[in-house]
N, C-alpha and C. Protein backbone atom coordinates (compact mmCIF):
# COMPACT_ATOMS: atom_id res chain seq x y z
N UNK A 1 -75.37 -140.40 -12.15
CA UNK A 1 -76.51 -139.55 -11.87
C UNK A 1 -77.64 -139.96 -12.81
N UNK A 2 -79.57 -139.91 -12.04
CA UNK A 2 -79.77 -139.90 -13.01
C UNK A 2 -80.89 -138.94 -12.36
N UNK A 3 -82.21 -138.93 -13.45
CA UNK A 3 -83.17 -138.01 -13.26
C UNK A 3 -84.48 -138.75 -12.78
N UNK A 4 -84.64 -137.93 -11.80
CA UNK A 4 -85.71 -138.35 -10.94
C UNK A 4 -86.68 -137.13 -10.42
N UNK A 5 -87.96 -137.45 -10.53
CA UNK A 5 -88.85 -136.08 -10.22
C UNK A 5 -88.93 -136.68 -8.20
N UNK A 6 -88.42 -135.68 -8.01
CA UNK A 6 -88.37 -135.29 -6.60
C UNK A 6 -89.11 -133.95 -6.04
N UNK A 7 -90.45 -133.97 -5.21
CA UNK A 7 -91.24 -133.08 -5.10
C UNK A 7 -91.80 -132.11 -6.02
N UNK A 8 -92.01 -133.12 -7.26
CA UNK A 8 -92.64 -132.78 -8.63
C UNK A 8 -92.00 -131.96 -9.54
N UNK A 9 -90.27 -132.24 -9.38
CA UNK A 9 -89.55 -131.09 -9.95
C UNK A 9 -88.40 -132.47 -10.43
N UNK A 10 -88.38 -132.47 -11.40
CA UNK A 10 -87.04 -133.05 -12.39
C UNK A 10 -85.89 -132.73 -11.61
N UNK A 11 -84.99 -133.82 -11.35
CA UNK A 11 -83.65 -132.73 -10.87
C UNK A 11 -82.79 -134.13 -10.66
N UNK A 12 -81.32 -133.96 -10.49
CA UNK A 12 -80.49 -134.77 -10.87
C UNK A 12 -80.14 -135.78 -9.56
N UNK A 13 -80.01 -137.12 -9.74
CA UNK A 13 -79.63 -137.79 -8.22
C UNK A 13 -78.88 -138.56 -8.45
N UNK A 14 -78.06 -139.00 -7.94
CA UNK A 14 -76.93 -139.57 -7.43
C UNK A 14 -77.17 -141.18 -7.01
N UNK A 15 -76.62 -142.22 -7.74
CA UNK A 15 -77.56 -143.48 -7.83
C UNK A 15 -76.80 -144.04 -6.67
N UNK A 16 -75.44 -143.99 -6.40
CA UNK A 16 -74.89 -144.24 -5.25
C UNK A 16 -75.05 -143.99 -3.47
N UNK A 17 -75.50 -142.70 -3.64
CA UNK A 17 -75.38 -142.00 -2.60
C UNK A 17 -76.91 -141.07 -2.11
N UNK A 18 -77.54 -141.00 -3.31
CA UNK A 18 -78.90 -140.59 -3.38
C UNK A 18 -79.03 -139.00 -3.04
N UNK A 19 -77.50 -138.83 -3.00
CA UNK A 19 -77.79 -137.26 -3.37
C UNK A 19 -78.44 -136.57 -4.16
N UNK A 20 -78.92 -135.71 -4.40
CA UNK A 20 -80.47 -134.48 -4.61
C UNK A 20 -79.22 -133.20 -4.92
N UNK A 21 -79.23 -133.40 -6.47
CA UNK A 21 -78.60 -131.88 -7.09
C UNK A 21 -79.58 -130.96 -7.17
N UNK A 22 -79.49 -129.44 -7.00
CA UNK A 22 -80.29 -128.52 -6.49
C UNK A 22 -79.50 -127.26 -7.50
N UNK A 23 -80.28 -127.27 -8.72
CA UNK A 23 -79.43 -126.58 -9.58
C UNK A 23 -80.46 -124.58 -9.00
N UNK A 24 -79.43 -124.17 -8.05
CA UNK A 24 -79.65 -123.18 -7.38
C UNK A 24 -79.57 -122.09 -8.20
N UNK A 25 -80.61 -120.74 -7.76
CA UNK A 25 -79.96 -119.56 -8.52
C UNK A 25 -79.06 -119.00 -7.83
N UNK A 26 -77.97 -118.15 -9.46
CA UNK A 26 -77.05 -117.07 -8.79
C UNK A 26 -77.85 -115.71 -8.46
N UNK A 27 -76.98 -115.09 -7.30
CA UNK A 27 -77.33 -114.04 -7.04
C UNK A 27 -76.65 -112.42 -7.72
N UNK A 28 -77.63 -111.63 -8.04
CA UNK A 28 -76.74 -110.89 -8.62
C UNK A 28 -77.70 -109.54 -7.70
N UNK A 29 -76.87 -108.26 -8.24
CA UNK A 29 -77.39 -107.21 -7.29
C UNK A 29 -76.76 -105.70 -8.33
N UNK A 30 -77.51 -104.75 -8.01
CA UNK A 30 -77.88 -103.56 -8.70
C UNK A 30 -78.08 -102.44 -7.42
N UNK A 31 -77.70 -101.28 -7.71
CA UNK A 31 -77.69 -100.11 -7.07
C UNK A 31 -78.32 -98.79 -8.18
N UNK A 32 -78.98 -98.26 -7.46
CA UNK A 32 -79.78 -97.20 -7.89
C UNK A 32 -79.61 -95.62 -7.36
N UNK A 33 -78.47 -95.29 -7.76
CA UNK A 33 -77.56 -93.87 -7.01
C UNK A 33 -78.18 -92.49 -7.73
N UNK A 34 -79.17 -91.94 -7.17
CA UNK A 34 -79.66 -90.90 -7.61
C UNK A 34 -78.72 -89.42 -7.00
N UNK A 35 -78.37 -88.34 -7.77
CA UNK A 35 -77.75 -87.39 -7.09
C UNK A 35 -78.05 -86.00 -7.79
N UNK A 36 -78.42 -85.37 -7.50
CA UNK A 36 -78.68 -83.89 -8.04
C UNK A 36 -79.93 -84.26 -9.25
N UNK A 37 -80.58 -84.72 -8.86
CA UNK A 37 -82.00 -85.29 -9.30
C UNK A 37 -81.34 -86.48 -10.57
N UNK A 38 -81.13 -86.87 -10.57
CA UNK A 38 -80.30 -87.47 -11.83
C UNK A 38 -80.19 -88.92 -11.42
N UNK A 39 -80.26 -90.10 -11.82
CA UNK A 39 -79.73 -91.71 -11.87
C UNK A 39 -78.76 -92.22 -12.69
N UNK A 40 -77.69 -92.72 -11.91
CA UNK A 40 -76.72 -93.36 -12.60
C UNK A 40 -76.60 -94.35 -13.29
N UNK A 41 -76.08 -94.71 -14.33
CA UNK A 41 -76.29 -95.72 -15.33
C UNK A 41 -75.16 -96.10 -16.20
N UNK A 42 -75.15 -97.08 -16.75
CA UNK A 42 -73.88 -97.81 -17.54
C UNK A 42 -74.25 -98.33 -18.77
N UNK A 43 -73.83 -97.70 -19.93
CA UNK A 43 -74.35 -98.45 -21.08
C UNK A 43 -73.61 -99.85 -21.42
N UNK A 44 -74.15 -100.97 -21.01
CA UNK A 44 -73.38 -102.34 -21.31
C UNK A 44 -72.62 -102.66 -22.28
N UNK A 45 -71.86 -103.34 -22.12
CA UNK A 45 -71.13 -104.07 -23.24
C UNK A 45 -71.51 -105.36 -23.40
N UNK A 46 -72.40 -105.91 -23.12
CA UNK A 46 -72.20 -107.62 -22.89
C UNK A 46 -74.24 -107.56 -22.80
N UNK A 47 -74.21 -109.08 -23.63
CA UNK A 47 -75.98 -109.25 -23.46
C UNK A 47 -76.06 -110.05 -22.18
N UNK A 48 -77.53 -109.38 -22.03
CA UNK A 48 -78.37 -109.04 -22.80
C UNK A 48 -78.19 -107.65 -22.48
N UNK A 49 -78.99 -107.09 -23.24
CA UNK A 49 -79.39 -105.39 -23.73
C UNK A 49 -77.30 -104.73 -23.76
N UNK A 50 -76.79 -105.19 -24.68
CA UNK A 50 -75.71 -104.86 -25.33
C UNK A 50 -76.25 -103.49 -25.85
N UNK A 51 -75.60 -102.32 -25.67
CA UNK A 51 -75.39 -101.12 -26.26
C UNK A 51 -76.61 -100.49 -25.72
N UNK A 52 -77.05 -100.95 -24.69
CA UNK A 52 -78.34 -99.71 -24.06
C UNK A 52 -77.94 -99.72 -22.49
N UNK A 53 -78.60 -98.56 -21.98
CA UNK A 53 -78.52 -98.04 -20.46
C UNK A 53 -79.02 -98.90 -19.66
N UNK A 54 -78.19 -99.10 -18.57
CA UNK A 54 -79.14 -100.16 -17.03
C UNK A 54 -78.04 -99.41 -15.58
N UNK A 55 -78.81 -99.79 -15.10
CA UNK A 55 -78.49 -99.58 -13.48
C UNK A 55 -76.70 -100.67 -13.36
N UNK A 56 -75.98 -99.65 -12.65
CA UNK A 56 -74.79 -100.74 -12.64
C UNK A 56 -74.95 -102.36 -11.73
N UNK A 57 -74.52 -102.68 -12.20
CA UNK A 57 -74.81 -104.56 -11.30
C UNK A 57 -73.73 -105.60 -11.78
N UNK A 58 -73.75 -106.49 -10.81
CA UNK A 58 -73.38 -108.10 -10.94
C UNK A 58 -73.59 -108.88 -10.60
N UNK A 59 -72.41 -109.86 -10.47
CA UNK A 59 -73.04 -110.89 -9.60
C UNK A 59 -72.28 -110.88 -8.24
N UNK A 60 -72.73 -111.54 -7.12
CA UNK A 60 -72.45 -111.82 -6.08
C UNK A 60 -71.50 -112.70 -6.08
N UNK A 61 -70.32 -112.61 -5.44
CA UNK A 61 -69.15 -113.87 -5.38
C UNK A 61 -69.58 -114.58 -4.38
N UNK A 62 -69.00 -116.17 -4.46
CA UNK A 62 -69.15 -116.77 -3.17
C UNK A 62 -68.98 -116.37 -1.62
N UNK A 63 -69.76 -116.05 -0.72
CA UNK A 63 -69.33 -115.82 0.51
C UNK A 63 -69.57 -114.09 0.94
N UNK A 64 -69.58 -113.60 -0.07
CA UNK A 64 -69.90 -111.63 -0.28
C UNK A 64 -71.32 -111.40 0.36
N UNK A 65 -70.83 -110.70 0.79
CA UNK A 65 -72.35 -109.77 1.47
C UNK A 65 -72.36 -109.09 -0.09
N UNK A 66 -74.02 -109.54 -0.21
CA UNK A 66 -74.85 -108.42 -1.17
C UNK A 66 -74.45 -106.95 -1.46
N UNK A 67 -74.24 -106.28 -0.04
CA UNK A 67 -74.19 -104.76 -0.48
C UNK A 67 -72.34 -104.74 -0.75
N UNK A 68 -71.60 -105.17 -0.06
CA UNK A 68 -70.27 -105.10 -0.80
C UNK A 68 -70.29 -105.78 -2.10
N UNK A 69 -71.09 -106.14 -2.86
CA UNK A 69 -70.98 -106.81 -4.57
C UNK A 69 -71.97 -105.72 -5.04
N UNK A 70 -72.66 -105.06 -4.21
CA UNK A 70 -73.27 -103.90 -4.95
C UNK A 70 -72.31 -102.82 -5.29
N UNK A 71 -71.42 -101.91 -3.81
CA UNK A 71 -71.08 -101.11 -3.81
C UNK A 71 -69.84 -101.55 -4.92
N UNK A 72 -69.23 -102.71 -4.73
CA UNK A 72 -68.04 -102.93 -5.83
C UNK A 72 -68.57 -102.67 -7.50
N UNK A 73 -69.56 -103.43 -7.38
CA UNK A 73 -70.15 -103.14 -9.28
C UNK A 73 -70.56 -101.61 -9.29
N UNK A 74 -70.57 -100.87 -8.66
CA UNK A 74 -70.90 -99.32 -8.76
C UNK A 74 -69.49 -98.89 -9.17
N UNK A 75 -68.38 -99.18 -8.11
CA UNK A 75 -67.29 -98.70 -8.35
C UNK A 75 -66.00 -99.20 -9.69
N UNK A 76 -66.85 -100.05 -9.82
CA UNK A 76 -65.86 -100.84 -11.39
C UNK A 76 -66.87 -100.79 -11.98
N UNK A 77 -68.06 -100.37 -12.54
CA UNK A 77 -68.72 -100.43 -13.60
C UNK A 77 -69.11 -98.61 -13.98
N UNK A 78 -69.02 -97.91 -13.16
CA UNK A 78 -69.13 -96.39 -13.14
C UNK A 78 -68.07 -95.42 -12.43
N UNK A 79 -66.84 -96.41 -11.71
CA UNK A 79 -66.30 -95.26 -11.06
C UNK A 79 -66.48 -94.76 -9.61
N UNK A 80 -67.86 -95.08 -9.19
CA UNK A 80 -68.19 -94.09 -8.16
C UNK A 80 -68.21 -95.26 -7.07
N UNK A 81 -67.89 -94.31 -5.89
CA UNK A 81 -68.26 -94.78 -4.74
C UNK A 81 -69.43 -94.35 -3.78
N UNK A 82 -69.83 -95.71 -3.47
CA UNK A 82 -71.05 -95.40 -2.79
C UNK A 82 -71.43 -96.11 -1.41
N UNK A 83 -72.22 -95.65 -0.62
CA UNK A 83 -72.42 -95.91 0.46
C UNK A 83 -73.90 -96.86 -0.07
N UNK A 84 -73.65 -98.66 0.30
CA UNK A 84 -75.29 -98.93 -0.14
C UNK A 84 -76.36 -99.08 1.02
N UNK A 85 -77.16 -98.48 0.84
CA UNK A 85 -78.29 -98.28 1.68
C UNK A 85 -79.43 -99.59 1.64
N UNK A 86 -80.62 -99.08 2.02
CA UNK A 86 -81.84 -100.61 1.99
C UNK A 86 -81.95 -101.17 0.80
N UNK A 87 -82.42 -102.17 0.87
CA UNK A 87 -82.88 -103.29 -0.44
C UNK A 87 -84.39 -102.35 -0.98
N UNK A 88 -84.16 -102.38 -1.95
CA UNK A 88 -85.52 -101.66 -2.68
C UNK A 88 -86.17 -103.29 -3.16
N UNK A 89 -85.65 -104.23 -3.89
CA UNK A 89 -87.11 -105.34 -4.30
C UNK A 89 -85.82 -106.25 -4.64
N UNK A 90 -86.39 -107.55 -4.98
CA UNK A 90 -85.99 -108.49 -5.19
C UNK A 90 -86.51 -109.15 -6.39
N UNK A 91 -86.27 -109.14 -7.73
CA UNK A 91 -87.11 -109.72 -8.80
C UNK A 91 -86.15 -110.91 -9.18
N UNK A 92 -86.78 -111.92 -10.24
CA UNK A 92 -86.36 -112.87 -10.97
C UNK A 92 -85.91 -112.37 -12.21
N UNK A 93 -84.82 -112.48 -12.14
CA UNK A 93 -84.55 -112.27 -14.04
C UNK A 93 -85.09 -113.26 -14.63
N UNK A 94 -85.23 -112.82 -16.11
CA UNK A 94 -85.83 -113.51 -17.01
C UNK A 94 -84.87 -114.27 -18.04
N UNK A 95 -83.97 -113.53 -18.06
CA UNK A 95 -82.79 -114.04 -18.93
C UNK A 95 -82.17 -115.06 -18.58
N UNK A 96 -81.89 -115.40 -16.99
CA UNK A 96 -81.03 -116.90 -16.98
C UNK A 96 -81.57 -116.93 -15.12
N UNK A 97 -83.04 -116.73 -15.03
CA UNK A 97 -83.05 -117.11 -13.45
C UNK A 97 -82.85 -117.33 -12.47
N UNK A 98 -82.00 -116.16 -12.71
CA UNK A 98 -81.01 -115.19 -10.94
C UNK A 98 -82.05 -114.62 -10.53
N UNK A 99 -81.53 -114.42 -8.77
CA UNK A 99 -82.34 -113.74 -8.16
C UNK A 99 -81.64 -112.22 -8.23
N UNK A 100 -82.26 -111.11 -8.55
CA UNK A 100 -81.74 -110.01 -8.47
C UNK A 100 -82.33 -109.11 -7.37
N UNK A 101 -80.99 -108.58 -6.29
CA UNK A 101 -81.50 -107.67 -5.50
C UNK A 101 -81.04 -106.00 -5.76
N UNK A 102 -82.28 -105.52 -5.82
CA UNK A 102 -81.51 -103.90 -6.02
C UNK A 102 -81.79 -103.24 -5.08
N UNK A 103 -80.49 -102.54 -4.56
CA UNK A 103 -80.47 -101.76 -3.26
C UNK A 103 -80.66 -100.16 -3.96
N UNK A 104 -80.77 -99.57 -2.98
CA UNK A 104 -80.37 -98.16 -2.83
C UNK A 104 -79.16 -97.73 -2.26
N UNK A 105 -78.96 -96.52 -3.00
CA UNK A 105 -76.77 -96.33 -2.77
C UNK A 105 -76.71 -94.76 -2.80
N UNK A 106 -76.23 -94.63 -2.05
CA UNK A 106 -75.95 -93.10 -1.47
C UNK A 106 -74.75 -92.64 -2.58
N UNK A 107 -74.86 -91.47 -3.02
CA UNK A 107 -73.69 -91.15 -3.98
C UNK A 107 -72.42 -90.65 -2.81
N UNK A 108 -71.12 -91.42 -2.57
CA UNK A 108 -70.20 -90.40 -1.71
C UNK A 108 -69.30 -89.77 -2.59
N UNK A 109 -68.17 -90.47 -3.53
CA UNK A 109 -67.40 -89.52 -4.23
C UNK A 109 -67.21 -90.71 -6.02
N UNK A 110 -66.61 -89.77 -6.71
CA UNK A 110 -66.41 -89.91 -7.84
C UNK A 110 -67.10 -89.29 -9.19
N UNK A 111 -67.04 -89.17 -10.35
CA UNK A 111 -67.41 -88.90 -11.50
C UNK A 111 -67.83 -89.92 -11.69
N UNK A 112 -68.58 -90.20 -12.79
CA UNK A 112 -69.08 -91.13 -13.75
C UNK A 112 -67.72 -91.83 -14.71
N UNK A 113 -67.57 -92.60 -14.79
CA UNK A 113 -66.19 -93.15 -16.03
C UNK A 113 -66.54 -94.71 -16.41
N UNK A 114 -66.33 -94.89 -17.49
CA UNK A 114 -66.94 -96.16 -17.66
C UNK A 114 -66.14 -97.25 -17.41
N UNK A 115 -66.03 -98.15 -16.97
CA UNK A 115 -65.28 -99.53 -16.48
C UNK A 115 -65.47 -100.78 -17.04
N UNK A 116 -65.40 -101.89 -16.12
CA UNK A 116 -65.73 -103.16 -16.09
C UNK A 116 -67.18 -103.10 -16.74
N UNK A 117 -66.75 -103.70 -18.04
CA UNK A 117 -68.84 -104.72 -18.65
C UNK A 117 -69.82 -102.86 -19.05
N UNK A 118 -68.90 -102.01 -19.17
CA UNK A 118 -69.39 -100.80 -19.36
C UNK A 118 -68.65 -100.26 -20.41
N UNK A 119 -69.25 -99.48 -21.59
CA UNK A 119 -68.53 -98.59 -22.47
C UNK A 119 -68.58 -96.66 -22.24
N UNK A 120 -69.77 -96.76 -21.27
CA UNK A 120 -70.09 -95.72 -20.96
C UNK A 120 -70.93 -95.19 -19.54
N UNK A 121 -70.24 -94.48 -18.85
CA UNK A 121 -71.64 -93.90 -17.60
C UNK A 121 -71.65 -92.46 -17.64
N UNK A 122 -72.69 -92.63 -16.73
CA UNK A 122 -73.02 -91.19 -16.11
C UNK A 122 -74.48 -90.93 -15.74
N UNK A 123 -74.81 -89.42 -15.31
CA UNK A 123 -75.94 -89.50 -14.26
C UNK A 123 -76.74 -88.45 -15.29
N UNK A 124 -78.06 -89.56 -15.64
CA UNK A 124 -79.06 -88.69 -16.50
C UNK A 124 -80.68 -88.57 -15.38
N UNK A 125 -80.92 -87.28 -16.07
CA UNK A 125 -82.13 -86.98 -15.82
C UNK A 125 -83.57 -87.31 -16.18
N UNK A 126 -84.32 -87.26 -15.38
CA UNK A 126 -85.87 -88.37 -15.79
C UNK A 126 -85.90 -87.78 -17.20
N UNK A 127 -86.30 -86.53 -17.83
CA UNK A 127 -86.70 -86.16 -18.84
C UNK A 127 -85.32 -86.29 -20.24
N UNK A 128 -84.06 -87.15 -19.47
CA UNK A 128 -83.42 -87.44 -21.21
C UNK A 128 -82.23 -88.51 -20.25
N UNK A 129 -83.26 -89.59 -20.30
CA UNK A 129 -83.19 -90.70 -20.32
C UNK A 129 -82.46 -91.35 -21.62
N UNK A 130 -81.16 -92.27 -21.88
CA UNK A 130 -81.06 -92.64 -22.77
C UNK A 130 -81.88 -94.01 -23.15
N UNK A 131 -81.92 -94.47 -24.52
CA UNK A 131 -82.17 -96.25 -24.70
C UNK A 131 -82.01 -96.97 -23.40
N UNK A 132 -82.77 -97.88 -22.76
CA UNK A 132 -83.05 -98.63 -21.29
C UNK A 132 -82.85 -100.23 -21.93
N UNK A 133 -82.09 -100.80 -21.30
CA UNK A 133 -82.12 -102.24 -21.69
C UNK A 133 -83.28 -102.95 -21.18
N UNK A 134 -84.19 -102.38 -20.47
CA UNK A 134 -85.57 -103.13 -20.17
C UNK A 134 -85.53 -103.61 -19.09
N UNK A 135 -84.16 -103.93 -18.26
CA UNK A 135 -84.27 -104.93 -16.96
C UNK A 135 -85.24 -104.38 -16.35
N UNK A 136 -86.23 -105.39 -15.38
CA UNK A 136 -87.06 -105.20 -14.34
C UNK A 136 -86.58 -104.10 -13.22
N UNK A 137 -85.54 -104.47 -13.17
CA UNK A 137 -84.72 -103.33 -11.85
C UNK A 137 -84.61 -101.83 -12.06
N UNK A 138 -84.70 -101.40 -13.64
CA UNK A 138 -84.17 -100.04 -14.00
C UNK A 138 -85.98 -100.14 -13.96
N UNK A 139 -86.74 -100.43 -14.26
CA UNK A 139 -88.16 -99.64 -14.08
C UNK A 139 -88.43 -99.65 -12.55
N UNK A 140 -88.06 -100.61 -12.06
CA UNK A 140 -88.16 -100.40 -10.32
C UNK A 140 -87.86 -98.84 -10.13
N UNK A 141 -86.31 -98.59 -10.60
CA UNK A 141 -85.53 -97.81 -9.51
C UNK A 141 -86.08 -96.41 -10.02
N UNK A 142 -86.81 -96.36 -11.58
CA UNK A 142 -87.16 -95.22 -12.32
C UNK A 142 -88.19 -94.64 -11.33
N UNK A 143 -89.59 -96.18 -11.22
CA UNK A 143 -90.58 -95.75 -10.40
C UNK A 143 -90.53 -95.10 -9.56
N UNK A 144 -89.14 -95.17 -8.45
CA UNK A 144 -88.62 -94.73 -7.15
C UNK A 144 -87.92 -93.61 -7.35
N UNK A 145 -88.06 -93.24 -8.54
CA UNK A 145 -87.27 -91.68 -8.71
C UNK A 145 -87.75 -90.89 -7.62
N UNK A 146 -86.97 -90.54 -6.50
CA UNK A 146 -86.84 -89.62 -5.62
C UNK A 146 -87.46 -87.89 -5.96
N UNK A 147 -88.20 -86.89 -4.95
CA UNK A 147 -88.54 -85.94 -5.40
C UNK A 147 -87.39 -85.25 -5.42
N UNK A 148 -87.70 -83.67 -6.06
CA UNK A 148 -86.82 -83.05 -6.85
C UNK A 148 -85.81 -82.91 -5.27
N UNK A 149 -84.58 -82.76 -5.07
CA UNK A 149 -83.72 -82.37 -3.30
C UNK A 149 -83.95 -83.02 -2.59
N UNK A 150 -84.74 -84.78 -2.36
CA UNK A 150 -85.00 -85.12 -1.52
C UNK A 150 -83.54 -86.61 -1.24
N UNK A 151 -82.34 -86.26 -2.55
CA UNK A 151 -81.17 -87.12 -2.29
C UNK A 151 -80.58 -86.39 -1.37
């Protein structure tokens, strides 16, 4: 392999075969489960933002529909099960340039309990909000805080 700017972008080729490596992003995905005015959340274990609050998420496995890697990181990272509803936005992380999609997720059953890549969940209210790890997605889903009965 070597390096060759191909449509003004550096990227790796294949001197044999002239294959074009395409160092792709992963996909990862986030759910935003509001219920009795309240948003669900997972205080991380793992960086970035180690020991502060974010929206539960992961990554997408090979071949997974988006909303089943949503509804699964809801249910191993908080416990709960959820029904996932529309795509709310699509941003770039900044940390390692995944595409992140965050849906909207219907609360159906469970408590809050903390799981997988989590030390802690549960469902806080706009006015006592804990520490926010900053992701783009938790100010999305804040902005979209639903009116007061309208989950």
């Amino acid at each position: 392999m070597v390096t060759k700017t191909v449509s003004g972008i550096d990227r790796r080729v294949c001197v044999a075969c002239r294959r074009i490596h395409y160092n792709d992003p992963k996909i990862a995905v986030g759910v935003a489960v509001f219920r009795d005015d309240a948003l669900l959340l997972v205080r991380r274990l793992m960086e970035p933002g180690r020991g502060k609050w974010a929206l539960p998420g992961g990554w997408v496995d090979a071949g997974q529909d988006p909303r089943d890697a949503a509804a699964r990181e809801a249910l191993e990272e908080a416990g709960i099960v959820v029904e996932v509803a529309g795509i709310v936005d699509a941003v770039l992380t900044e940390s390692d340039g995944a595409i992140f999609l965050l849906f909207d997720a219907i609360w159906v059953s469970g408590e809050p309990v903390a799981g997988d890549d989590a030390d802690a969940a549960g469902f806080f209210r706009r006015d006592d909000l804990p520490p926010m790890a900053g992701f783009a997605s938790d100010a999305l889903a804040i902005a979209r805080w639903p009116a007061p009965g309208a989950q």
